[in-house]
Protein backbone atom coordinates (compact mmCIF):
# COMPACT_ATOMS: atom_id res chain seq x y z
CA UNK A 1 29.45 194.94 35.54
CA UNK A 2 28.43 191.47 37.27
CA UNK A 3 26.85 192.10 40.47
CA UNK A 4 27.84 190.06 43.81
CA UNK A 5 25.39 187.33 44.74
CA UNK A 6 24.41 189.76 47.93
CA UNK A 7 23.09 192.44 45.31
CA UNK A 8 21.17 189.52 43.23
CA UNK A 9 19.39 188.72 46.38
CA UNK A 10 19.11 192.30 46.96
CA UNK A 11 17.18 192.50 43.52
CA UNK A 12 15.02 189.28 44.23
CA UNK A 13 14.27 190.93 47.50
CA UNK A 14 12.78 194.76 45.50
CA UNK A 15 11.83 192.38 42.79
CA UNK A 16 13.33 194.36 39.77
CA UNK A 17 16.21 192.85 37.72
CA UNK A 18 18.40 195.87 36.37
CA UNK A 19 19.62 195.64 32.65
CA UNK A 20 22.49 198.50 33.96
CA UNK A 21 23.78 197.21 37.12
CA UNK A 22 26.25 199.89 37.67
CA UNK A 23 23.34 201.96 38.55
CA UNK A 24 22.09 199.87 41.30
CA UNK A 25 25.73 200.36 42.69
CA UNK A 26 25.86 203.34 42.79
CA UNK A 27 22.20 203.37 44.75
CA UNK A 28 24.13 202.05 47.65
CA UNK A 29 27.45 203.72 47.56
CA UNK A 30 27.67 205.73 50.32
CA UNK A 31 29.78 209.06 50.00
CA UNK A 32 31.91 207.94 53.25
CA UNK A 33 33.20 205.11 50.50
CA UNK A 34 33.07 207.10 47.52
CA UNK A 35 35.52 208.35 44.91
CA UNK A 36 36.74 209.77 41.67
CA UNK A 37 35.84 206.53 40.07
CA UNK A 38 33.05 205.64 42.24
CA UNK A 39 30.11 207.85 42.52
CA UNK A 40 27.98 208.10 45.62
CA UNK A 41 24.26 207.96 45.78
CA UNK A 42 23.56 211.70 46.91
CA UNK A 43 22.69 212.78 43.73
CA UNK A 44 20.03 209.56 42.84
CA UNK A 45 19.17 210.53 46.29
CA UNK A 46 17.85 214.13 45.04
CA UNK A 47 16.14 212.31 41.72
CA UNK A 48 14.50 209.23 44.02
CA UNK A 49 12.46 211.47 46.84
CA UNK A 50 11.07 213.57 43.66
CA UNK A 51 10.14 210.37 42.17
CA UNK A 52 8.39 209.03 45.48
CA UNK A 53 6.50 212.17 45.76
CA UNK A 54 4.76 211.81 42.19
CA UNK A 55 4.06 208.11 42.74
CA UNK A 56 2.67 208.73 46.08
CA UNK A 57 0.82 212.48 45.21
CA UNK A 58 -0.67 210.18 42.31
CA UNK A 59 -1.36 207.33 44.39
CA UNK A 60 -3.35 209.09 47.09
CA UNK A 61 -5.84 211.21 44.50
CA UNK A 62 -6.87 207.73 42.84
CA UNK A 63 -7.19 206.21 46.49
CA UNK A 64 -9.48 208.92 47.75
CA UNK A 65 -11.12 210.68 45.17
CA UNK A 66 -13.17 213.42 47.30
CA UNK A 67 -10.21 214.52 49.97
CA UNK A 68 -9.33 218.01 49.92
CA UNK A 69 -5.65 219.22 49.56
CA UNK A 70 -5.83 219.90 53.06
CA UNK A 71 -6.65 216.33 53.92
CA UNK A 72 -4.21 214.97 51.28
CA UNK A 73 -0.95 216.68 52.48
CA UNK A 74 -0.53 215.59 55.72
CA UNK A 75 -0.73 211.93 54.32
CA UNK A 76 1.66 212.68 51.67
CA UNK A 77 3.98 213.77 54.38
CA UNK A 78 3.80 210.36 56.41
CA UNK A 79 4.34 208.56 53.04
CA UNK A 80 7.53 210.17 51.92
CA UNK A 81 9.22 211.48 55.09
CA UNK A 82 12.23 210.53 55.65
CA UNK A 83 11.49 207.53 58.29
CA UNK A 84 8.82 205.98 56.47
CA UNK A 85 11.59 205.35 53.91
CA UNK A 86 13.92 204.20 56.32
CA UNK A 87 10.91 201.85 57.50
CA UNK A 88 10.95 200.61 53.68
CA UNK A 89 14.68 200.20 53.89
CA UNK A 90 14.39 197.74 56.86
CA UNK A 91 11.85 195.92 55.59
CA UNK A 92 14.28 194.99 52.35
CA UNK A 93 17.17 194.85 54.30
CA UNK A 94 19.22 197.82 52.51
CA UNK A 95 21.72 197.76 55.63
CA UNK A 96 23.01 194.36 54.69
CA UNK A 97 24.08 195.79 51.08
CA UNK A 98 25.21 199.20 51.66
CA UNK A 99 28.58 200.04 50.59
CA UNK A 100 30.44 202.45 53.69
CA UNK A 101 33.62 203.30 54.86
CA UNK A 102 35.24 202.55 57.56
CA UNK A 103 34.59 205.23 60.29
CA UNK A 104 30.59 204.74 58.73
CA UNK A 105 30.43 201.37 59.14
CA UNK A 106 31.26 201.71 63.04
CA UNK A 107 29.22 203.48 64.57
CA UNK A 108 26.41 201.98 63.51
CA UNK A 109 25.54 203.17 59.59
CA UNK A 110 23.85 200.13 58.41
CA UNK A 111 21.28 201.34 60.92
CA UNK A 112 20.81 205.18 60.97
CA UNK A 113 17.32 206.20 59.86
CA UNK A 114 18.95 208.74 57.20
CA UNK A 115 21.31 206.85 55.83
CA UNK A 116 18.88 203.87 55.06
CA UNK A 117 16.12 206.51 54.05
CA UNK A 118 18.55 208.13 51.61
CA UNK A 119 19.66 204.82 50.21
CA UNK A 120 15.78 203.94 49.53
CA UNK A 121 15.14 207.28 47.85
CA UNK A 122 18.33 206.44 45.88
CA UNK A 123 17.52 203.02 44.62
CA UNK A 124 14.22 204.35 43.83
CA UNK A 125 15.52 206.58 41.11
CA UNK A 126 18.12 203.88 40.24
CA UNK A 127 15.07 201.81 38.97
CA UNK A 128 13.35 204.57 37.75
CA UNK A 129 16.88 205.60 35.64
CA UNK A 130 17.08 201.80 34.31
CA UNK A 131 13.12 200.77 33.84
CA UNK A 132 11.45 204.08 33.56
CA UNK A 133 8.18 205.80 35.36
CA UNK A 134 6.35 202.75 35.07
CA UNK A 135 8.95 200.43 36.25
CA UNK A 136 9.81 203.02 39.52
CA UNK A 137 6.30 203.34 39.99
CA UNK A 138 5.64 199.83 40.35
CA UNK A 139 8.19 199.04 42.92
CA UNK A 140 7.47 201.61 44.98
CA UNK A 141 3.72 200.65 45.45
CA UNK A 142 4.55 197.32 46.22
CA UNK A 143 7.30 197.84 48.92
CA UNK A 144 5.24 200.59 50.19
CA UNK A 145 1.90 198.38 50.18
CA UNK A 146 -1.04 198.99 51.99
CA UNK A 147 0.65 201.78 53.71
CA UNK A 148 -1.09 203.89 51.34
CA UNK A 149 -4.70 202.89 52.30
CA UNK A 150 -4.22 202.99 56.02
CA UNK A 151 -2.53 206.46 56.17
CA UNK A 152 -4.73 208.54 58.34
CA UNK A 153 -6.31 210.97 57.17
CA UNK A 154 -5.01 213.39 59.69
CA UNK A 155 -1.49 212.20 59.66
CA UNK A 156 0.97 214.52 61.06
CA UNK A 157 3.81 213.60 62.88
CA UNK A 158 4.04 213.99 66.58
CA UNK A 159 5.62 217.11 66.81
CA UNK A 160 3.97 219.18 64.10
CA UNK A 161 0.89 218.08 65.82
CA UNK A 162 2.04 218.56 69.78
CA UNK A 163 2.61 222.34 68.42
CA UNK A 164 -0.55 223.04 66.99
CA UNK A 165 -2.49 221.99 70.36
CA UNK A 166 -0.32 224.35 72.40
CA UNK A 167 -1.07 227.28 69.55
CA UNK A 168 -4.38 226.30 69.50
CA UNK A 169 -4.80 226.78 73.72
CA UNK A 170 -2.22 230.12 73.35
CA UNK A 171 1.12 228.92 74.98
CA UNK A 172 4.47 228.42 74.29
CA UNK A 173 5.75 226.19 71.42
CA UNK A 174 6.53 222.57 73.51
CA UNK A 175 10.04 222.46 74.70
CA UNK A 176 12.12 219.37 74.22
CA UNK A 177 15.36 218.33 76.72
CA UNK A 178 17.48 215.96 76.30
CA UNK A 179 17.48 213.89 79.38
CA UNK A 180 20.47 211.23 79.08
CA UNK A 181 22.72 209.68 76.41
CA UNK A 182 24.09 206.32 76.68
CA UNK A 183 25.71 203.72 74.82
CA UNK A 184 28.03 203.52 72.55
CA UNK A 185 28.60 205.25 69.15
CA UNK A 186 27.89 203.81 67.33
CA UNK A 187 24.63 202.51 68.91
CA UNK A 188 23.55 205.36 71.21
CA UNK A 189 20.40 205.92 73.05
CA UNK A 190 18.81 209.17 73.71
CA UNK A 191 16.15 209.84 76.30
CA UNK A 192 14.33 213.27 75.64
CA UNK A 193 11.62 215.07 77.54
CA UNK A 194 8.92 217.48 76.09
CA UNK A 195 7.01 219.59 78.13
CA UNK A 196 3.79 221.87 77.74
CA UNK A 197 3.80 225.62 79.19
CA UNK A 198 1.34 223.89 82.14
CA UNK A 199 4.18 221.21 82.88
CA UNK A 200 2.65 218.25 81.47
CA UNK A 201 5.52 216.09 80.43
CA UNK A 202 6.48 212.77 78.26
CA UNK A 203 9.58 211.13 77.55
CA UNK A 204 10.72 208.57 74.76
CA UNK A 205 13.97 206.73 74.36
CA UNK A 206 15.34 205.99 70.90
CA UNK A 207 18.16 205.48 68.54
CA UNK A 208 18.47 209.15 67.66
CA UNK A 209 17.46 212.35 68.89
CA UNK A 210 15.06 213.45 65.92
CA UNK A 211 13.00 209.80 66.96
CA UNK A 212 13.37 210.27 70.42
CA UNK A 213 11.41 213.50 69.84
CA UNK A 214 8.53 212.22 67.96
CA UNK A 215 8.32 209.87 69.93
CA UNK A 216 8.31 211.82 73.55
CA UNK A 217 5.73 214.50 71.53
CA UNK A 218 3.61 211.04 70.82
CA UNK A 219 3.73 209.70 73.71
CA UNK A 220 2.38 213.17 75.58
CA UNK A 221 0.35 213.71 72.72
CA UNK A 222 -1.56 209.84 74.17
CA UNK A 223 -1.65 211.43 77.92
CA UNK A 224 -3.59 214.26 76.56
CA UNK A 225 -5.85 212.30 74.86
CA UNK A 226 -6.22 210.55 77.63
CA UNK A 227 -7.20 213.44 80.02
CA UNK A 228 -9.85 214.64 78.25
């Protein structure tokens, strides 16, 4: 299989060549465009985010070799989650070469945080399948860079972390409203409100409602800070 000269500059862009194209196709094959004859990536998907975790489980024992397990799993968490690897996505453009069908395509695919973190996990193990370990490992600790050393030590994210400091004080888990939704489809906004049991309140607009979350508990999660 030749690949199209968007995929070579796809591959110049990861910096891995593959020797079996097909698999690098099949990385970004979406199911909406999928078929008997062409295979989506959900099941590279599954292989790639196992991969990730033993690069970056490995990666963080060598970087700090006294943390406990309690002070390594939150950081492995904010390494592999889902966004960061949408993050990743972005930063290599993966939206520019995904393959999607139609209905996918508009309303706004080449964008969604899942759909670009799933396509990273995927090409991950497409490497991994044409290169081995080694080869896997070594693109993932480049596109994932210094990331890995400025992960904080307490990493959480924003919600897991807004729940704890209501547990911690004895009240009610943090309740989150969805405030407005505008736009179009297939580029919607969502404004969502989390409050404490005592009232205290932030909001957060973003692209979905899972971001507009973290980043309402975040932003209330600064005000209490704050008020100390």
């Amino acid at each position: 299989m030749k690949l199209s000269r968007d995929m070579h500059a796809f591959e110049a862009r990861i910096g891995y060549q593959f020797t079996e194209p097909a698999l690098l196709v099949r990385a970004l094959t979406h199911a909406s465009v999928s078929s008997p004859n062409r295979k989506d990536n959900q099941r590279l998907e599954f292989l790639g985010d196992r991969v990730l975790g033993l690069v970056m489980a490995t990666a963080l024992l060598e970087t700090d070799k006294d943390a406990s397990e309690g002070q390594l799993a939150p950081r492995f968490n904010a390494l592999v989650r889902k966004e960061t690897c949408a993050d990743v996505a972005r930063q290599i453009d993966v939206g520019s070469v995904l393959k999607l069908g139609r209905s996918e395509t508009l309303s706004g695919g080449r964008r969604k945080m899942a759909l670009l973190g799933d396509a990273m996990e995927a090409v991950i193990a497409a490497v991994y399948k044409d290169g081995g370990f080694d080869a896997a490992q070594e693109l993932i600790l480049r596109l994932w860079g210094d990331r890995i050393g400025r992960v904080e030590a307490d990493a959480r994210d924003a919600k897991t972390t807004l729940q704890e400091f209501a547990q911690a004080r004895g009240e009610q888990p943090p309740t989150y409203v969805l405030v407005e939704r505008k736009g179009p489809d297939h580029q919607p906004e969502f404004t969502i409100s989390v409050q404490l049991q005592d009232g205290t309140e932030g909001r957060a607009t973003a692209g979905s409602k899972r971001q507009a979350e973290q980043a309402a508990a975040k932003s209330l999660l600064a005000r209490l800070e704050q008020d100390k």
